[in-house]
C-alpha atoms as a PDB file:
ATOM      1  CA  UNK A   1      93.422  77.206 127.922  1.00  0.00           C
ATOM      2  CA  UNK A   2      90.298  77.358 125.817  1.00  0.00           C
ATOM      3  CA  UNK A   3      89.035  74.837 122.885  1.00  0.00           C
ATOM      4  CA  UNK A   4      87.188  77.381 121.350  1.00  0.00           C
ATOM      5  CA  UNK A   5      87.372  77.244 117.679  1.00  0.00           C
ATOM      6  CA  UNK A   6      88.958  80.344 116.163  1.00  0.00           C
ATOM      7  CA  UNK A   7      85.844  80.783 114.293  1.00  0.00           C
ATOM      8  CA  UNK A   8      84.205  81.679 117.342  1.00  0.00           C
ATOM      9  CA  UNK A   9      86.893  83.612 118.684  1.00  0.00           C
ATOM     10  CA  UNK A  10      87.148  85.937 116.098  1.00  0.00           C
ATOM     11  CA  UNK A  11      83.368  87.539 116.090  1.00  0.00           C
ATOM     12  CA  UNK A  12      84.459  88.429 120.229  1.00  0.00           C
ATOM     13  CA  UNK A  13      87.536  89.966 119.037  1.00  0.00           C
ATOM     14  CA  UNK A  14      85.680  92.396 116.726  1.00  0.00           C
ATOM     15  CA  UNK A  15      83.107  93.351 119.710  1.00  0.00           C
ATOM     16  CA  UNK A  16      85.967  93.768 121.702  1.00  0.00           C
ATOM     17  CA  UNK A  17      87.528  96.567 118.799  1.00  0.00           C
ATOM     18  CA  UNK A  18      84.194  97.825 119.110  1.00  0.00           C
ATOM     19  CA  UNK A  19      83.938  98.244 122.825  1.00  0.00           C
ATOM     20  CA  UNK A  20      87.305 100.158 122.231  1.00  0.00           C
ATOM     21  CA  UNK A  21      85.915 102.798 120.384  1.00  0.00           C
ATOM     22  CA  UNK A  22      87.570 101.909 116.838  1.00  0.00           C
ATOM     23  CA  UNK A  23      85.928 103.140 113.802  1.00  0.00           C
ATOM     24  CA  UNK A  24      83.177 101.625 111.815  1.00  0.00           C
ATOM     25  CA  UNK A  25      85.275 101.241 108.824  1.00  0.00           C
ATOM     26  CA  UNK A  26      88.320  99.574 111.058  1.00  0.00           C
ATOM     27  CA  UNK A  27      85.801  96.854 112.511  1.00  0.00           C
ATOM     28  CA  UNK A  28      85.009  96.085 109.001  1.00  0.00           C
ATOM     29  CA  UNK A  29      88.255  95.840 107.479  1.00  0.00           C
ATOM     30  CA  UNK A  30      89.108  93.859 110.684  1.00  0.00           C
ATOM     31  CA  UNK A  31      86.085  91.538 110.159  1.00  0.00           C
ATOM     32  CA  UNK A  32      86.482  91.210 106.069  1.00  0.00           C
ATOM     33  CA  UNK A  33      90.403  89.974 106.859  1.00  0.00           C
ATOM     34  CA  UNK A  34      89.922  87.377 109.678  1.00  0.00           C
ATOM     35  CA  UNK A  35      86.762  86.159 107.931  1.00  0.00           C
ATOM     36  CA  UNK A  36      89.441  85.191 105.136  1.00  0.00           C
ATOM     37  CA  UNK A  37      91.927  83.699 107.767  1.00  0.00           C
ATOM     38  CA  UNK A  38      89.250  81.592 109.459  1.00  0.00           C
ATOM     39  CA  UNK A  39      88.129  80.015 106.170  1.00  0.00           C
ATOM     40  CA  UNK A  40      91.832  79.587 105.092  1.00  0.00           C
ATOM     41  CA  UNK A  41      92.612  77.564 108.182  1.00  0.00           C
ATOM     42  CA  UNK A  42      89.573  75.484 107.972  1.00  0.00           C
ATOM     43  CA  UNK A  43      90.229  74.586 104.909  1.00  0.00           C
ATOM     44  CA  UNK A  44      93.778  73.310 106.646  1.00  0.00           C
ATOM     45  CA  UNK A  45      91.977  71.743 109.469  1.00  0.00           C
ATOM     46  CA  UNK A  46      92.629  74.423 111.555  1.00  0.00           C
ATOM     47  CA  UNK A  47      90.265  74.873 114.119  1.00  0.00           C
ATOM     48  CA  UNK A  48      91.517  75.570 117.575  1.00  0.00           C
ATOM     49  CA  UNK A  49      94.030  78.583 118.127  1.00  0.00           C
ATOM     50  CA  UNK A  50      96.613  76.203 119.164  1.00  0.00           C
ATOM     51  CA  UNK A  51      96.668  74.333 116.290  1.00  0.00           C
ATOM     52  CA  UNK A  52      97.587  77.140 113.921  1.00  0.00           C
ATOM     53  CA  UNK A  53     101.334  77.349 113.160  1.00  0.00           C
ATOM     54  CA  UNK A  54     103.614  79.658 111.640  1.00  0.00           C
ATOM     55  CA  UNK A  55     103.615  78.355 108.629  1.00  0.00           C
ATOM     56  CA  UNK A  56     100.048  78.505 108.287  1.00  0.00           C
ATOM     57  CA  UNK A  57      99.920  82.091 108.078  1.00  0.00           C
ATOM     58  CA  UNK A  58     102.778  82.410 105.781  1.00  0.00           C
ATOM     59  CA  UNK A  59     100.876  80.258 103.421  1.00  0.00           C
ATOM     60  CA  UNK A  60      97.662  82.394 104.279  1.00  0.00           C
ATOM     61  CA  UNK A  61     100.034  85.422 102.865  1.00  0.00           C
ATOM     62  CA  UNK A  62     101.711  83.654 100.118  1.00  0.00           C
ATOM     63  CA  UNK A  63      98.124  82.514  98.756  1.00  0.00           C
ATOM     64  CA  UNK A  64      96.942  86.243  99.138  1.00  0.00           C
ATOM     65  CA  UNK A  65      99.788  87.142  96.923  1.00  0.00           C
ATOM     66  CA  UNK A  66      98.763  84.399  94.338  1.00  0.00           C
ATOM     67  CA  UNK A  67      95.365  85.824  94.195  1.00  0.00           C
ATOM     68  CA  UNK A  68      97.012  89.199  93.128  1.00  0.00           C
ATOM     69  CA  UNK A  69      96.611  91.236  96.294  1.00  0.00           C
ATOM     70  CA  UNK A  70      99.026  93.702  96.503  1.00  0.00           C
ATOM     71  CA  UNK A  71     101.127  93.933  99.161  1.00  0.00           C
ATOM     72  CA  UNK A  72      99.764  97.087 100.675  1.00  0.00           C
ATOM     73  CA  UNK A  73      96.359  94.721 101.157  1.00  0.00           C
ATOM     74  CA  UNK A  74      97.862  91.560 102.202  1.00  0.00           C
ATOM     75  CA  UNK A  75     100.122  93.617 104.608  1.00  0.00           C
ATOM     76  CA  UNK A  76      97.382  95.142 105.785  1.00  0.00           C
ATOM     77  CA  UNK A  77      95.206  92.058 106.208  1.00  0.00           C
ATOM     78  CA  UNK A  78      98.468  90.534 108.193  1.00  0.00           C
ATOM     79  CA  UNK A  79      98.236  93.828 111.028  1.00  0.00           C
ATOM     80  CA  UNK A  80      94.804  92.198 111.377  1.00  0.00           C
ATOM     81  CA  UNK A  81      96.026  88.663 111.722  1.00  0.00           C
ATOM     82  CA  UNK A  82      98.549  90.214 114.103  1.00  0.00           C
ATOM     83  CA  UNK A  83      96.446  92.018 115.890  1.00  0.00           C
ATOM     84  CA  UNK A  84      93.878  89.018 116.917  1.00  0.00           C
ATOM     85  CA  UNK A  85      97.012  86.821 117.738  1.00  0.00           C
ATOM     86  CA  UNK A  86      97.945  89.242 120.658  1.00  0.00           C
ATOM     87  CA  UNK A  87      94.410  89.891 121.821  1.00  0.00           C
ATOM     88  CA  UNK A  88      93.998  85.902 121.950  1.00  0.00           C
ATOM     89  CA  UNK A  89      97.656  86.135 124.107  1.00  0.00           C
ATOM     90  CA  UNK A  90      95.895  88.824 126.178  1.00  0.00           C
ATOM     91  CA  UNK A  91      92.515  87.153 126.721  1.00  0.00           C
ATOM     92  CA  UNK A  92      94.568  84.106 127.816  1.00  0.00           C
ATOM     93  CA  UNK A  93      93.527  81.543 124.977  1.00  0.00           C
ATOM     94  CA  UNK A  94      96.808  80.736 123.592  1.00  0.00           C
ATOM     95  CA  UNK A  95     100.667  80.994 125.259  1.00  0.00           C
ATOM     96  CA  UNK A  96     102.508  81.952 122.315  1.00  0.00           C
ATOM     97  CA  UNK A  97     102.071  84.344 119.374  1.00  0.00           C
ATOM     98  CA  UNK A  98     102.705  82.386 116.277  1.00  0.00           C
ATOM     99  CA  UNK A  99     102.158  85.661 113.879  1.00  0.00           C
ATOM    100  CA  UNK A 100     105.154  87.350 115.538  1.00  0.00           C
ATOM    101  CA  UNK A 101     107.286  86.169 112.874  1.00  0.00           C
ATOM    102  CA  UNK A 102     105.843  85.880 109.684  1.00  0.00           C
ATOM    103  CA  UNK A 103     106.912  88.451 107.725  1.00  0.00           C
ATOM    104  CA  UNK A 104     105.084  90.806 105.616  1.00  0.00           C
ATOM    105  CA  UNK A 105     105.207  91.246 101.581  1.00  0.00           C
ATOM    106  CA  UNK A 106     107.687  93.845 100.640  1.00  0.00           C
ATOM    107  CA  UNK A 107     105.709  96.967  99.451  1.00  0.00           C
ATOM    108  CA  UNK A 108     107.394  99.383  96.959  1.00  0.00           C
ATOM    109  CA  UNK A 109     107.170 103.471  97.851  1.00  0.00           C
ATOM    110  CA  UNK A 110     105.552 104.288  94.423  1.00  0.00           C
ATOM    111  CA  UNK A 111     104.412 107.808  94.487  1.00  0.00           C
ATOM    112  CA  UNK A 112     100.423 108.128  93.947  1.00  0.00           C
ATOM    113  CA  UNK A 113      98.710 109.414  90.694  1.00  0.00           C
ATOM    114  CA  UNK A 114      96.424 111.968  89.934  1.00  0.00           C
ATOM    115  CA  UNK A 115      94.072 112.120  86.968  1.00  0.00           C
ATOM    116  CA  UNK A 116      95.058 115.147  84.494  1.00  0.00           C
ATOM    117  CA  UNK A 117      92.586 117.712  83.845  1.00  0.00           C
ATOM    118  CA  UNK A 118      91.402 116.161  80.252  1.00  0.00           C
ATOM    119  CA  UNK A 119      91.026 112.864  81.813  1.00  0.00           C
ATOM    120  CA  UNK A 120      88.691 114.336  84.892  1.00  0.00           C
ATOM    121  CA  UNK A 121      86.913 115.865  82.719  1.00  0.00           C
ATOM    122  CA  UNK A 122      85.862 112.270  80.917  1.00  0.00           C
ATOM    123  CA  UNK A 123      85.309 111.296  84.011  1.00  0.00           C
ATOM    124  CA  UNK A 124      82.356 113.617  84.993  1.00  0.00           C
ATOM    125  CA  UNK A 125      81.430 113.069  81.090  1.00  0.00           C
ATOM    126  CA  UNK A 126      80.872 109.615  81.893  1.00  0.00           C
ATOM    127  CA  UNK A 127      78.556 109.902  84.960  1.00  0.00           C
ATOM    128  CA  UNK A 128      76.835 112.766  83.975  1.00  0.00           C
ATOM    129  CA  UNK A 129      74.039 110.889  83.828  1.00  0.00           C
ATOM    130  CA  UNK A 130      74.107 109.438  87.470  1.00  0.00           C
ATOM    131  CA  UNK A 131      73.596 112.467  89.441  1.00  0.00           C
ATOM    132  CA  UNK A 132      73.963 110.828  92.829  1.00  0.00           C
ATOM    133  CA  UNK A 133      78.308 109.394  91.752  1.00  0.00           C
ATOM    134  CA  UNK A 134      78.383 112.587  89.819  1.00  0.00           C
ATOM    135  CA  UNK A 135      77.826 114.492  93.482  1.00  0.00           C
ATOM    136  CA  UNK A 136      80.509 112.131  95.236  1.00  0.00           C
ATOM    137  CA  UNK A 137      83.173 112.263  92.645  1.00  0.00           C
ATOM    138  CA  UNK A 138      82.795 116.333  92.244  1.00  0.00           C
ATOM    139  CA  UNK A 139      83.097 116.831  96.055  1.00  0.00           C
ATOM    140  CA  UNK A 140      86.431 114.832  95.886  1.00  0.00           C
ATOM    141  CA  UNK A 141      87.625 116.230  93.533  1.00  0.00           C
ATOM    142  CA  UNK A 142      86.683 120.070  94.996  1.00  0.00           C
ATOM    143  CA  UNK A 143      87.544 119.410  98.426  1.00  0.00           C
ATOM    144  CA  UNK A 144      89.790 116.307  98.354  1.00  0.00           C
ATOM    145  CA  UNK A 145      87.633 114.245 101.272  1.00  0.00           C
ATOM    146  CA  UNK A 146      88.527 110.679 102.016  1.00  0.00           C
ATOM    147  CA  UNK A 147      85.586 108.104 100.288  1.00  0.00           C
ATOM    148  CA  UNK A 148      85.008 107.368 103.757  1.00  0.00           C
ATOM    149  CA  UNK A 149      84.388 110.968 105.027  1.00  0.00           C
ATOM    150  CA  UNK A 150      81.993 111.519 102.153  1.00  0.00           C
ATOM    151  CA  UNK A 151      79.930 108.271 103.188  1.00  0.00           C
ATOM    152  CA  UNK A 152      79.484 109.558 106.694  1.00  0.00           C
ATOM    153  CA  UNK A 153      79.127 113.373 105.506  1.00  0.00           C
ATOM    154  CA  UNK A 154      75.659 114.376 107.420  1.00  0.00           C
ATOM    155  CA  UNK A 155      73.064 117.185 105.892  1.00  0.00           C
ATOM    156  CA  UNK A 156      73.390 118.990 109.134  1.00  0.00           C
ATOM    157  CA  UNK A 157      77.014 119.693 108.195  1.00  0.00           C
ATOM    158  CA  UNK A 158      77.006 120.899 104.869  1.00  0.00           C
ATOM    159  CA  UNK A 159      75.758 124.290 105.038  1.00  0.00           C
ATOM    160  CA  UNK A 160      76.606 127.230 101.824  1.00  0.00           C
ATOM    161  CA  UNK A 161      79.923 127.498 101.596  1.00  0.00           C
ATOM    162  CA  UNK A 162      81.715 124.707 104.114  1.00  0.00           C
ATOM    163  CA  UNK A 163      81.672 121.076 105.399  1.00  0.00           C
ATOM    164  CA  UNK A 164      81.569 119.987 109.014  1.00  0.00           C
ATOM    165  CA  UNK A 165      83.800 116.892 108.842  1.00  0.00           C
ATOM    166  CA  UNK A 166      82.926 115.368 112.193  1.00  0.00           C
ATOM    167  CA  UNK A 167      85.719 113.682 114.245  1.00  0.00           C
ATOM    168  CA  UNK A 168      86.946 110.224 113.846  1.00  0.00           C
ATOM    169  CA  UNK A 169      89.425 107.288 114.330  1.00  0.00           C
ATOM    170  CA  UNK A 170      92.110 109.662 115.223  1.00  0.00           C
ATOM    171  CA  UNK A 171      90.855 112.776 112.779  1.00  0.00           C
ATOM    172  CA  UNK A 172      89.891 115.793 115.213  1.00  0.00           C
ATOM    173  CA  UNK A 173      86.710 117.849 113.562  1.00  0.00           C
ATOM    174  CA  UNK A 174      87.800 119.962 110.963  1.00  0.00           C
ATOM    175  CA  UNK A 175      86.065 122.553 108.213  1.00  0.00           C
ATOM    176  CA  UNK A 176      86.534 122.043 104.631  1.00  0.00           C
ATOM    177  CA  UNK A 177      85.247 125.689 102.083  1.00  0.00           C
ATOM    178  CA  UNK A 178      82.896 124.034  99.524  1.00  0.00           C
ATOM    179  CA  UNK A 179      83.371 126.040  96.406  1.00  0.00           C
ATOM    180  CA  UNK A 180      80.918 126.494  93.678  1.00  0.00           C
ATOM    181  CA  UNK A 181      81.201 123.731  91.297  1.00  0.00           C
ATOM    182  CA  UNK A 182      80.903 121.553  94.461  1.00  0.00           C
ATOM    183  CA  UNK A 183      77.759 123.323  96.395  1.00  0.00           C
ATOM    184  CA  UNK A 184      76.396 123.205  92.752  1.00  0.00           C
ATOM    185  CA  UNK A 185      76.229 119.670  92.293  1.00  0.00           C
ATOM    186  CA  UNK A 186      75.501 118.825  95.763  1.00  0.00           C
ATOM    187  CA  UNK A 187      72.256 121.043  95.558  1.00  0.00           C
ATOM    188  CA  UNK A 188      71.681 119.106  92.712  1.00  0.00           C
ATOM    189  CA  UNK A 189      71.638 115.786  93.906  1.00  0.00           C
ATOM    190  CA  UNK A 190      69.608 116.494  97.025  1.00  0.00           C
ATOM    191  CA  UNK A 191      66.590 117.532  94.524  1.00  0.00           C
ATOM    192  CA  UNK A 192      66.717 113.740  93.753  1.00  0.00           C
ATOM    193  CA  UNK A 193      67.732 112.439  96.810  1.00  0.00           C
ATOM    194  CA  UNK A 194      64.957 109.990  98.578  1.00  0.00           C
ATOM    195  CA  UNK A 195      62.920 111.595 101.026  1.00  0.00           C
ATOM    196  CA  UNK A 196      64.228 109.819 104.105  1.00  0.00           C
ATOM    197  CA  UNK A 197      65.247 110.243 107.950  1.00  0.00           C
ATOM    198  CA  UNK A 198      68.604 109.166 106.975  1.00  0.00           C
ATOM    199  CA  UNK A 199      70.588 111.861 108.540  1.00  0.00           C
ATOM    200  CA  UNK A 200      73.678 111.398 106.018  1.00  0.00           C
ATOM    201  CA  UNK A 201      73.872 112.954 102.706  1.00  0.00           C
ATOM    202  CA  UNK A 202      74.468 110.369 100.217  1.00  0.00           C
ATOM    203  CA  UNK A 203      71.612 107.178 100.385  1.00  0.00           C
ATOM    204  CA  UNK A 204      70.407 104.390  98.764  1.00  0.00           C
ATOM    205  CA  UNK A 205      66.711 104.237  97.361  1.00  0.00           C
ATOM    206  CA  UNK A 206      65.600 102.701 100.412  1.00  0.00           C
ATOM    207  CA  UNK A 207      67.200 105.320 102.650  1.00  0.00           C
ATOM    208  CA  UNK A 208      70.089 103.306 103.844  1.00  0.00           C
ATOM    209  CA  UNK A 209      73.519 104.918 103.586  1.00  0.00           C
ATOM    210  CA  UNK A 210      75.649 104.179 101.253  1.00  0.00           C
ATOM    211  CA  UNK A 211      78.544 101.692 102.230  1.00  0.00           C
ATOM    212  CA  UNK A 212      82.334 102.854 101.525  1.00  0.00           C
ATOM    213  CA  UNK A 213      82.313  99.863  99.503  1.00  0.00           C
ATOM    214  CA  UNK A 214      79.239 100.327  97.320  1.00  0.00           C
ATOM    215  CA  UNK A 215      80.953 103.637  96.101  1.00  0.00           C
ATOM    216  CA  UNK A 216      84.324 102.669  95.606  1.00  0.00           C
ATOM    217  CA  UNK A 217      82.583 100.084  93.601  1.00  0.00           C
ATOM    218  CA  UNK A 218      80.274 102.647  91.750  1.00  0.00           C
ATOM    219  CA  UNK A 219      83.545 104.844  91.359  1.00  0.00           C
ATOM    220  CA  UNK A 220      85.320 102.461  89.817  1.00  0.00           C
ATOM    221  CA  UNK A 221      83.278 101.628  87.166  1.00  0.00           C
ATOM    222  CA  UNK A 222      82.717 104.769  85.875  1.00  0.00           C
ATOM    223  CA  UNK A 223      86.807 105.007  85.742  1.00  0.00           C
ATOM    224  CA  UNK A 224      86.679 101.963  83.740  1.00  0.00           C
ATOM    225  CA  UNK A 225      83.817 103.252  81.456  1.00  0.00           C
ATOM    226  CA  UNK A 226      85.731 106.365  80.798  1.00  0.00           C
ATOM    227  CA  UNK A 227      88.922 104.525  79.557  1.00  0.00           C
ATOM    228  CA  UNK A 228      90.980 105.432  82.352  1.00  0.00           C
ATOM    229  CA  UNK A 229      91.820 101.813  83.771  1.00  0.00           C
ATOM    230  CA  UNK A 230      95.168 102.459  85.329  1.00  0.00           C
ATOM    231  CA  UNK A 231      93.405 104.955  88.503  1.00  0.00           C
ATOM    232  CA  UNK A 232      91.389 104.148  91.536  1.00  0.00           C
ATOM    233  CA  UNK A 233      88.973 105.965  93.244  1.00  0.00           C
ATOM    234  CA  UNK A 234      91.966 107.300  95.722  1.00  0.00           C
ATOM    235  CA  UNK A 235      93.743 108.834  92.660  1.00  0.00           C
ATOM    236  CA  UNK A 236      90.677 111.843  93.248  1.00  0.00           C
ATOM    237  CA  UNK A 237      91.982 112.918  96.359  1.00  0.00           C
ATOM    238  CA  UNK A 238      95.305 112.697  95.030  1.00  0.00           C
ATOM    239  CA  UNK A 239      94.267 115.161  92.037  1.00  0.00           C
ATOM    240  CA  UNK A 240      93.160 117.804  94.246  1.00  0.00           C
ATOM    241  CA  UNK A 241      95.695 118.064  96.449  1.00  0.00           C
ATOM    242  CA  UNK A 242      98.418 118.357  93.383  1.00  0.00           C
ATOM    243  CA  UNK A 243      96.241 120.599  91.416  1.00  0.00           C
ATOM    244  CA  UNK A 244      96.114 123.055  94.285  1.00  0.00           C
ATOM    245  CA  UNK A 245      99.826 122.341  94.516  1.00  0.00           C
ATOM    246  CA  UNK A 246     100.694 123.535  91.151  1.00  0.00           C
ATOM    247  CA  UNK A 247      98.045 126.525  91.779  1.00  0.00           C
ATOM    248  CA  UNK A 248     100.288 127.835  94.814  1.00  0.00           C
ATOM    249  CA  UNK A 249      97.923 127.209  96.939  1.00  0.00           C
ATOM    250  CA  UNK A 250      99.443 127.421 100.413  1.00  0.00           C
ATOM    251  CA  UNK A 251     100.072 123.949 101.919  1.00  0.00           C
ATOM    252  CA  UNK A 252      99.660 124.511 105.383  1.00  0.00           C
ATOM    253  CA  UNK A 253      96.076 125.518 104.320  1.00  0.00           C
ATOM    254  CA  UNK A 254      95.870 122.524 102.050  1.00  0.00           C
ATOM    255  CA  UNK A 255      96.915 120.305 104.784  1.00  0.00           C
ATOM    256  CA  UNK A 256      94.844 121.422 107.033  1.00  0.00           C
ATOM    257  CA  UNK A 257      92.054 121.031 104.629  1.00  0.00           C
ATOM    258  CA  UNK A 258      92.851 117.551 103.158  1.00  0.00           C
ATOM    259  CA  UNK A 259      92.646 116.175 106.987  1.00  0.00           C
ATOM    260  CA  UNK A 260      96.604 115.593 107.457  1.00  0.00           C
ATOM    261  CA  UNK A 261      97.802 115.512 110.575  1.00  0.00           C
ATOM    262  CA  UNK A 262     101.587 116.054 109.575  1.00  0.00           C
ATOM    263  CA  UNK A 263     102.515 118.300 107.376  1.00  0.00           C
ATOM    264  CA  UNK A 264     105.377 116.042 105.848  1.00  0.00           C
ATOM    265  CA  UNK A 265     102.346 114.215 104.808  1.00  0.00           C
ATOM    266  CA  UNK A 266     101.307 116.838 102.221  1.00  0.00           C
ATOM    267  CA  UNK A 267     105.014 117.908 101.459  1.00  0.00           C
ATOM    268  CA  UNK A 268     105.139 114.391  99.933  1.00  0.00           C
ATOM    269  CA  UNK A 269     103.148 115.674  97.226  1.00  0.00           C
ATOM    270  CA  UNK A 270     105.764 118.072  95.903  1.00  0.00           C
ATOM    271  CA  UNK A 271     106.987 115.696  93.678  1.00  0.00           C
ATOM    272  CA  UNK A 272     104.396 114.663  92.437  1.00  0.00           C
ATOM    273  CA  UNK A 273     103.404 118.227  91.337  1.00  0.00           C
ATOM    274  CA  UNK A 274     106.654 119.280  90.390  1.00  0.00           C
ATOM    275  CA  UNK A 275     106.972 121.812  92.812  1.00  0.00           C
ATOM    276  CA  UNK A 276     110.045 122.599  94.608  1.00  0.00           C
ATOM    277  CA  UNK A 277     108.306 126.275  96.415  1.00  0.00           C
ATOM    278  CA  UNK A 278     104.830 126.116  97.723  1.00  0.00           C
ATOM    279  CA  UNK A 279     102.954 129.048  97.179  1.00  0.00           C
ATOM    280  CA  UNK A 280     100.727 131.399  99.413  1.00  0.00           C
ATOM    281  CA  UNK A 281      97.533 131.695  97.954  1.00  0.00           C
ATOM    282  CA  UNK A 282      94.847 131.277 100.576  1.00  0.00           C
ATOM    283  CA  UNK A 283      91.979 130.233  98.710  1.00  0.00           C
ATOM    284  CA  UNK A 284      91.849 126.665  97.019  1.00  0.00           C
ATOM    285  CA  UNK A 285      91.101 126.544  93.545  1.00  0.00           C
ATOM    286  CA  UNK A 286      88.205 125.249  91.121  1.00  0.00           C
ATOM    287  CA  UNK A 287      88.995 121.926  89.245  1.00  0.00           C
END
C-alpha cells in the first residue's frame, strides 16, 4: 500500500476524471469539494488515506452543515468524497472504503421557484445598465439554458433565430429558437463585446471566458440589488419553463428545448404552474 498523502492523491484523481472524458464543470466541482476534505483532515492530522476514519467524514459533513450548506451541497460534496474513496480502492491505495457508510444529510423535495413577471421585470430594471448580465439573464429567461450552457455558448452557434447547444456530460446537441427579445439583446451586447479570438460568446475584458462561477456571482447580485433575496440564479430557468407552461406551450417541445432528457422531468413542473392539461401550442412564448 502507498504512503502517499491524500493531498497528493487527490490532484491524480481529478486527471484521472479528466482522462475519462467528464465535463469541465464536473472536474471543478470535484476539485472545489476534495480541496475542502483535504484541508479538513489536515487540520485532524489526517494525512495518509489509511488514517482517515469514518468518523472523520461524518464530522467533515456535520461541519458542512454548521457552516449552513444545504444539504443538496453537502450531499453533493459527499458523491465526491465517495467517489475518490473507491477510485483510491481501485488504484490499490487503501483496502477498505471508509465513506461507504456515512450517511448523507436528509434533503427535503421542495418544489423550485420562479420569479413572477413584475419581479423579472425589476430584475432587467436593475442591470439595465450592465449590458453584458443584461444579455445572460435575458437569454435565460427566453430560452431557459442552464448558466453553464450559456458560459460555453460559442458565436459560431448562435446564428438569427436559433442556438447550437453543443453536446456535453451526457446532453446530446440540441437546437434552442432564439426569439426576439433574446436575439435583440444578444446583438446588443456583441457591439460591446471585446474584440477577441475567444471563440465563446460571453468574455471578460481581457478575452477570457467567463467562469460559471463569475456569473452566478454577477447574477446574484443583481437579484439582491433588485430586492428579490429569496431566488437564485436557477430560479430563471425555472421561470421559463412555467411561464411557457401556463402559455400552453406544448411540453414535449418545451422539454426538448429546456435540454431534459425525461419527460417526467418537465411534467414536474405542472405543479408548479398550476396546470393539470398541457397545451399544444408549438411556438414558445416572449417573457
Amino acid at each position: 500500500m502507498t504512503q502517499e498523502p491524500i493531498k497528493n492523491l487527490f490532484p491524480k484523481f481529478i486527471e484521472s476524471l479528466k482522462a475519462k472524458g467528464r465535463s469541465p464543470a464536473t472536474v471543478l466541482a470535484y476539485r472545489s469539494d476534495l480541496e475542502q476534505l483535504v484541508e479538513f483532515l489536515i487540520k485532524r492530522q489526517r494525512v495518509l488515506p489509511e488514517q482517515v476514519r469514518p468518523d472523520d467524514l461524518d464530522s467533515f459533513r456535520d461541519t458542512l452543515l454548521a457552516d449552513k450548506y444545504t444539504p443538496k451541497s453537502v450531499s453533493r460534496k459527499l458523491n465526491a468524497v465517495k467517489t475518490f474513496f473507491r477510485w483510491m480502492i481501485a488504484e490499490n491505495i487503501i483496502t477498505s472504503d471508509v465513506s461507504a457508510s456515512v450517511a448523507h444529510p436528509k434533503i427535503e423535495n421542495t418544489l423550485p421557484k420562479f420569479l413572477s413577471q413584475m419581479e423579472y421585470r425589476a430584475l432587467r430594471d436593475v442591470v439595465r445598465s450592465d449590458i453584458r448580465i443584461a444579455a445572460i439573464i435575458e437569454l435565460i429567461l427566453q430560452t431557459g439554458l442552464r448558466i453553464s450552457e450559456v458560459a460555453g455558448l460559442k458565436t459560431a452557434n448562435v446564428s438569427k433565430d436559433s442556438l447550437k447547444i453543443e453536446a456535453y456530460a451526457t446532453q446530446p446537441e440540441r437546437n434552442v429558437p432564439l426569439n426576439k427579445p433574446a436575439a435583440d439583446v444578444l446583438a446588443s451586447y456583441m457591439t460591446i463585446r471585446p474584440k477577441a479570438d475567444s471563440p465563446y460568446v460571453f468574455i471578460s475584458k481581457n478575452g477570457k471566458p467567463l467562469a460559471v462561477r463569475n456569473i452566478r456571482a454577477s447574477i446574484a447580485r443583481y437579484i439582491q440589488k433588485a430586492e428579490l433575496p429569496n431566488y437564485s440564479v436557477n430560479d430563471l430557468r425555472t421561470t421559463f419553463i412555467v411561464e411557457n407552461l401556463k402559455a400552453e406551450v406544448d411540453i414535449v417541445l418545451l422539454s426538448q428545448v429546456s435540454g431534459h432528457k425525461r419527460l417526467s422531468t418537465t411534467e414536474r413542473y405542472l405543479e408548479l404552474a398550476q396546470i393539470t392539461e398541457p397545451g399544444k401550442k408549438q411556438t414558445l412564448i416572449e417573457l
